[in-house]
C-alpha atoms as a PDB file:
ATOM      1  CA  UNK A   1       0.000   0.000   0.000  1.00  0.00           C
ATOM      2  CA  UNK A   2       1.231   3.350  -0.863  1.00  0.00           C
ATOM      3  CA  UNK A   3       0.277   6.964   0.933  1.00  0.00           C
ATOM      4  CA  UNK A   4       0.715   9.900  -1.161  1.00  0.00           C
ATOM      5  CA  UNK A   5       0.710  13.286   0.111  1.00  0.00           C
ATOM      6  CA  UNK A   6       2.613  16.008  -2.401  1.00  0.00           C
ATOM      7  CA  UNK A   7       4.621  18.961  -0.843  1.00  0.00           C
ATOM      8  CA  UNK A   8       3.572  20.983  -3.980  1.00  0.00           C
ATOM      9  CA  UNK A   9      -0.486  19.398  -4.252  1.00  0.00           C
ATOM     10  CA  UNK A  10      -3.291  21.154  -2.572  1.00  0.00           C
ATOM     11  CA  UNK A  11      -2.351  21.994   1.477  1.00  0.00           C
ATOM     12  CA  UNK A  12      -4.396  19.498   3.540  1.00  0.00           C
ATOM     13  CA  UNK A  13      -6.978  20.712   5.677  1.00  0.00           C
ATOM     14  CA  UNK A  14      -6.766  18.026   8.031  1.00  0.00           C
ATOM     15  CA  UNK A  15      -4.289  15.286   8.750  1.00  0.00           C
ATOM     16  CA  UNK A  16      -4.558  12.856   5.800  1.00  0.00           C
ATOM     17  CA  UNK A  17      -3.136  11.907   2.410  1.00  0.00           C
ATOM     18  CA  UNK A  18      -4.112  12.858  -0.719  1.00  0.00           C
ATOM     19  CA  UNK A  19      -4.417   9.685  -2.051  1.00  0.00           C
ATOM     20  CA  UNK A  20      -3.548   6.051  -1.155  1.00  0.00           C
ATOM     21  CA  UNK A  21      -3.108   3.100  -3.519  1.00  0.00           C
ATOM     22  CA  UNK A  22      -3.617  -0.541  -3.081  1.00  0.00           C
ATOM     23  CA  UNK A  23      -3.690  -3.525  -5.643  1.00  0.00           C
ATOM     24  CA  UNK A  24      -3.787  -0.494  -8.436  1.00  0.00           C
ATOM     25  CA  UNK A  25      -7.079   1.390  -6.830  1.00  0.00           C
ATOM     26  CA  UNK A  26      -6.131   5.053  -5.751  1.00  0.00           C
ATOM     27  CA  UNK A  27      -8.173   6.358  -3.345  1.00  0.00           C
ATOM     28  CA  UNK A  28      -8.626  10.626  -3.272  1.00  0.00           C
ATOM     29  CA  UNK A  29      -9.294  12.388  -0.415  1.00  0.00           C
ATOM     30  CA  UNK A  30     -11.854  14.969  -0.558  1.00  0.00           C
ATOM     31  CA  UNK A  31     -10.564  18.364  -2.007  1.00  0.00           C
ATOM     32  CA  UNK A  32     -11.503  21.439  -1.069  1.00  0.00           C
ATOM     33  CA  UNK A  33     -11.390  24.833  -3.493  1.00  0.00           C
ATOM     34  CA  UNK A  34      -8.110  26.164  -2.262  1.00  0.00           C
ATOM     35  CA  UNK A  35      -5.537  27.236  -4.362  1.00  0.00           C
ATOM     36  CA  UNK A  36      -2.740  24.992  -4.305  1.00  0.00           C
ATOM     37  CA  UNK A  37      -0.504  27.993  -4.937  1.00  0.00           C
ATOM     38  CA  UNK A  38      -1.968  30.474  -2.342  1.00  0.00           C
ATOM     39  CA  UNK A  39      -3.421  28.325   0.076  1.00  0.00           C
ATOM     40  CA  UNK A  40      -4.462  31.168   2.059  1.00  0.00           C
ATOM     41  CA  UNK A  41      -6.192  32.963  -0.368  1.00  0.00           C
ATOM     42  CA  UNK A  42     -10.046  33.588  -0.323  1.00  0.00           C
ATOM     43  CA  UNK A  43     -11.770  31.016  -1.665  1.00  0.00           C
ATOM     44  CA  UNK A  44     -13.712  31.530  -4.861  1.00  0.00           C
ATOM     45  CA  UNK A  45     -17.351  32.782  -5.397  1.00  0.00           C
ATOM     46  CA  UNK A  46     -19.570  30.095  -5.635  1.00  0.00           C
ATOM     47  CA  UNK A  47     -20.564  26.475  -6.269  1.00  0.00           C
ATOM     48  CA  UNK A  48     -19.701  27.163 -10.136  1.00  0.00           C
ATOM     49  CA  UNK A  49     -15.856  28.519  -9.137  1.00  0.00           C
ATOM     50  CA  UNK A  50     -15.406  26.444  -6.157  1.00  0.00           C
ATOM     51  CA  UNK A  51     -16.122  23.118  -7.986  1.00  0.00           C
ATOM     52  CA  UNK A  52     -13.782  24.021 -11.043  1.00  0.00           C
ATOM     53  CA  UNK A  53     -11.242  24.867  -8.215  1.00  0.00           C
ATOM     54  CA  UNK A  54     -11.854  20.944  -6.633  1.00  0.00           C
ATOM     55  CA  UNK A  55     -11.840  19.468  -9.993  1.00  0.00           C
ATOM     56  CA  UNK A  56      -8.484  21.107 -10.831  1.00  0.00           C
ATOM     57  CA  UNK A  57      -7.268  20.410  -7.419  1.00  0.00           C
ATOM     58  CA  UNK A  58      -8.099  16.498  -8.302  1.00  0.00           C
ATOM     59  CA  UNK A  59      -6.462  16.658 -11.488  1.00  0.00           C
ATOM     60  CA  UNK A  60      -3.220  18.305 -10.071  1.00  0.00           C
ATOM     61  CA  UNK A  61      -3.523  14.746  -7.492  1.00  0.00           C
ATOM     62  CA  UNK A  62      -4.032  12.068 -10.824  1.00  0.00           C
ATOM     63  CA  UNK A  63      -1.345  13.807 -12.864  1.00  0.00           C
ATOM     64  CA  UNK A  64       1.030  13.646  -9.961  1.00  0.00           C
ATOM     65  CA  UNK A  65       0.040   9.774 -10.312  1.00  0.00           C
ATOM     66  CA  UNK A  66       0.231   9.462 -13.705  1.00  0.00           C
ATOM     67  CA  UNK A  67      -3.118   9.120 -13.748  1.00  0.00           C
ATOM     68  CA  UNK A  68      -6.135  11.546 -15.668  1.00  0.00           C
ATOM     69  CA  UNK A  69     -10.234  12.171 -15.120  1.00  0.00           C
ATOM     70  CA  UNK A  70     -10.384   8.684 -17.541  1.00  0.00           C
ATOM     71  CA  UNK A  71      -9.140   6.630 -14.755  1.00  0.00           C
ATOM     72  CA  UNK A  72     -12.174   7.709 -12.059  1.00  0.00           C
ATOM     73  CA  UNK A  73     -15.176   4.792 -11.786  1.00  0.00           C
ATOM     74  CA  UNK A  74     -16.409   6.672  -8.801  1.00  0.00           C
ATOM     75  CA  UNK A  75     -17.165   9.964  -7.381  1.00  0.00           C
ATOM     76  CA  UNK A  76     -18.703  11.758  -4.224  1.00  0.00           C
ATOM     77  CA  UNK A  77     -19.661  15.023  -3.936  1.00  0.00           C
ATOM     78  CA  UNK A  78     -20.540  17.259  -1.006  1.00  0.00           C
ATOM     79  CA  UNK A  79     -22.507  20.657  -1.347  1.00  0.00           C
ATOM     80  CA  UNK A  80     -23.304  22.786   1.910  1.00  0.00           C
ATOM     81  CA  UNK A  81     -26.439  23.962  -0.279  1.00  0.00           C
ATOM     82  CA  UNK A  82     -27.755  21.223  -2.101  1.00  0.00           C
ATOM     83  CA  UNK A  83     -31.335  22.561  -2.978  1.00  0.00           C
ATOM     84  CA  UNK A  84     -30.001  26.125  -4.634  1.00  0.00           C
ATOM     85  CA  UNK A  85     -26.717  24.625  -5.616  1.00  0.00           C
ATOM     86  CA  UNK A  86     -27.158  21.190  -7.193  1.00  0.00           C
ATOM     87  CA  UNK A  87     -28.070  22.394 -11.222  1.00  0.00           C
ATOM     88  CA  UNK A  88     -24.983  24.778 -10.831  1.00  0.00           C
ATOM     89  CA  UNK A  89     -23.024  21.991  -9.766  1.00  0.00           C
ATOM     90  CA  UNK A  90     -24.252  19.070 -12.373  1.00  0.00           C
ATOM     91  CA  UNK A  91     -23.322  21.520 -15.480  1.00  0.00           C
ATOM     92  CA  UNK A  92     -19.795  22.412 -14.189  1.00  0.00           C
ATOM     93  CA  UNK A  93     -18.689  18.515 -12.891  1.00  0.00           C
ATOM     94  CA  UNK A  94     -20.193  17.546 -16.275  1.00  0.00           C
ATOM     95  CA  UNK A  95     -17.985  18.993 -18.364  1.00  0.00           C
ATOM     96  CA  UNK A  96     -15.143  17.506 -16.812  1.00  0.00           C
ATOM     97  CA  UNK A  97     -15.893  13.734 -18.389  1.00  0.00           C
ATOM     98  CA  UNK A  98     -17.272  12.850 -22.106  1.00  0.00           C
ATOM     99  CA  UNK A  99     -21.599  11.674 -21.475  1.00  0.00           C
ATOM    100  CA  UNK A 100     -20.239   8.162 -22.117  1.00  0.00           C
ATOM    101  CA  UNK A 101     -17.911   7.550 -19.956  1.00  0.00           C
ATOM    102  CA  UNK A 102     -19.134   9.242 -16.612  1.00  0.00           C
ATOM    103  CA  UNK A 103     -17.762   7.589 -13.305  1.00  0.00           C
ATOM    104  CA  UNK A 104     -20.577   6.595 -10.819  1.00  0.00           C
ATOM    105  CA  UNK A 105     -21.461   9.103  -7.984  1.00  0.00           C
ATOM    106  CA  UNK A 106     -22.847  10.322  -5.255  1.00  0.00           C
ATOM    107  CA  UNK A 107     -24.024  13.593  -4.454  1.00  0.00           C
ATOM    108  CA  UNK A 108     -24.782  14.231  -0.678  1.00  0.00           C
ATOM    109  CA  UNK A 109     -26.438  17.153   1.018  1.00  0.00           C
ATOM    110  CA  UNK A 110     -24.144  17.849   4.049  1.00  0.00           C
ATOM    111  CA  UNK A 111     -24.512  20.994   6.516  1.00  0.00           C
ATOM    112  CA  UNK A 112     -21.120  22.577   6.881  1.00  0.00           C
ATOM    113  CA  UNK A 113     -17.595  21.523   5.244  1.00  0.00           C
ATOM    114  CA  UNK A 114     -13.617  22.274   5.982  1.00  0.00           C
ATOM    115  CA  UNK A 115     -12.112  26.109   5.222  1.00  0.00           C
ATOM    116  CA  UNK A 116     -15.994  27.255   4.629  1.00  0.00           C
ATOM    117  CA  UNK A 117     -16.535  25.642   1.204  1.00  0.00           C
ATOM    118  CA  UNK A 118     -19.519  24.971  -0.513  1.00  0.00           C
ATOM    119  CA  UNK A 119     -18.316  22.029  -2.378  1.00  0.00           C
ATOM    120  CA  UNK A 120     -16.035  19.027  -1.782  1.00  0.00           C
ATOM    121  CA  UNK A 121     -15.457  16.350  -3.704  1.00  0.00           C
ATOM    122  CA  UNK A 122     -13.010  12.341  -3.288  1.00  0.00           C
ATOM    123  CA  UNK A 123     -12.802  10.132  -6.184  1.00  0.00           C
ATOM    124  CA  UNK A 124     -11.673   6.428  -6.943  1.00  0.00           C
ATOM    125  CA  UNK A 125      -9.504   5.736  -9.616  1.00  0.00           C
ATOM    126  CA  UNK A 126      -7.809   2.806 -11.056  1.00  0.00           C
ATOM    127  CA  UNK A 127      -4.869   2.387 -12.831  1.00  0.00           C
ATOM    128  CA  UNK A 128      -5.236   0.480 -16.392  1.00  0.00           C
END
């Protein structure tokens, strides 16, 4: 079993890794939208800009693995605001993956989430 965590990936929030990998599954933790190169910064205006901010955030985690978006089979999402949130959030994740070849997911209503976000989001990945 392997435990990633990258000096140069997204600062964790809490004390985990961003990813661990067994028997070729990688495991993401939940990212939140910080910006890996100003961790302190603000965090961006809404569901649309925070979940572009995860979804990069992931991507910076799978390239570090040598691993893309193509690789996910699963994905959960967490929004603080599901009811006025939820379209916003479906057309943004969307256009990260082609309609025919969309990972399985989740989408769960939660009431608060790390650093204030309004969005989080883990993934499972495997490697070819």
């Amino acid at each position: 079993m392997d435990f990633h965590l990258f000096a140069d990936g997204p600062r964790p929030v809490a004390p985990f890794s961003h990813a661990v990998e067994t028997d070729g599954w990688v495991f993401l933790t939940g990212q939140m939208p910080t910006d890996p190169n100003a961790p302190d910064a603000p965090l961006p205006a809404g569901v649309t800009a925070q979940t572009h901010q995860v979804m990069q955030n992931l991507k910076l985690i799978l390239e570090k693995l040598e691993l893309g978006l193509e690789h996910v089979v699963q994905v959960r999402a967490y929004l603080t605001d599901f009811d006025q949130d939820y379209a916003a959030f479906n057309t943004t994740y969307q256009s990260y993956f082609p309609k025919d070849r969309r990972p399985a997911r989740t989408t769960i209503g939660v009431t608060a989430l790390a650093v204030g976000a309004l969005v989080e989001i883990d993934m499972i990945a495997k490697r070819p």
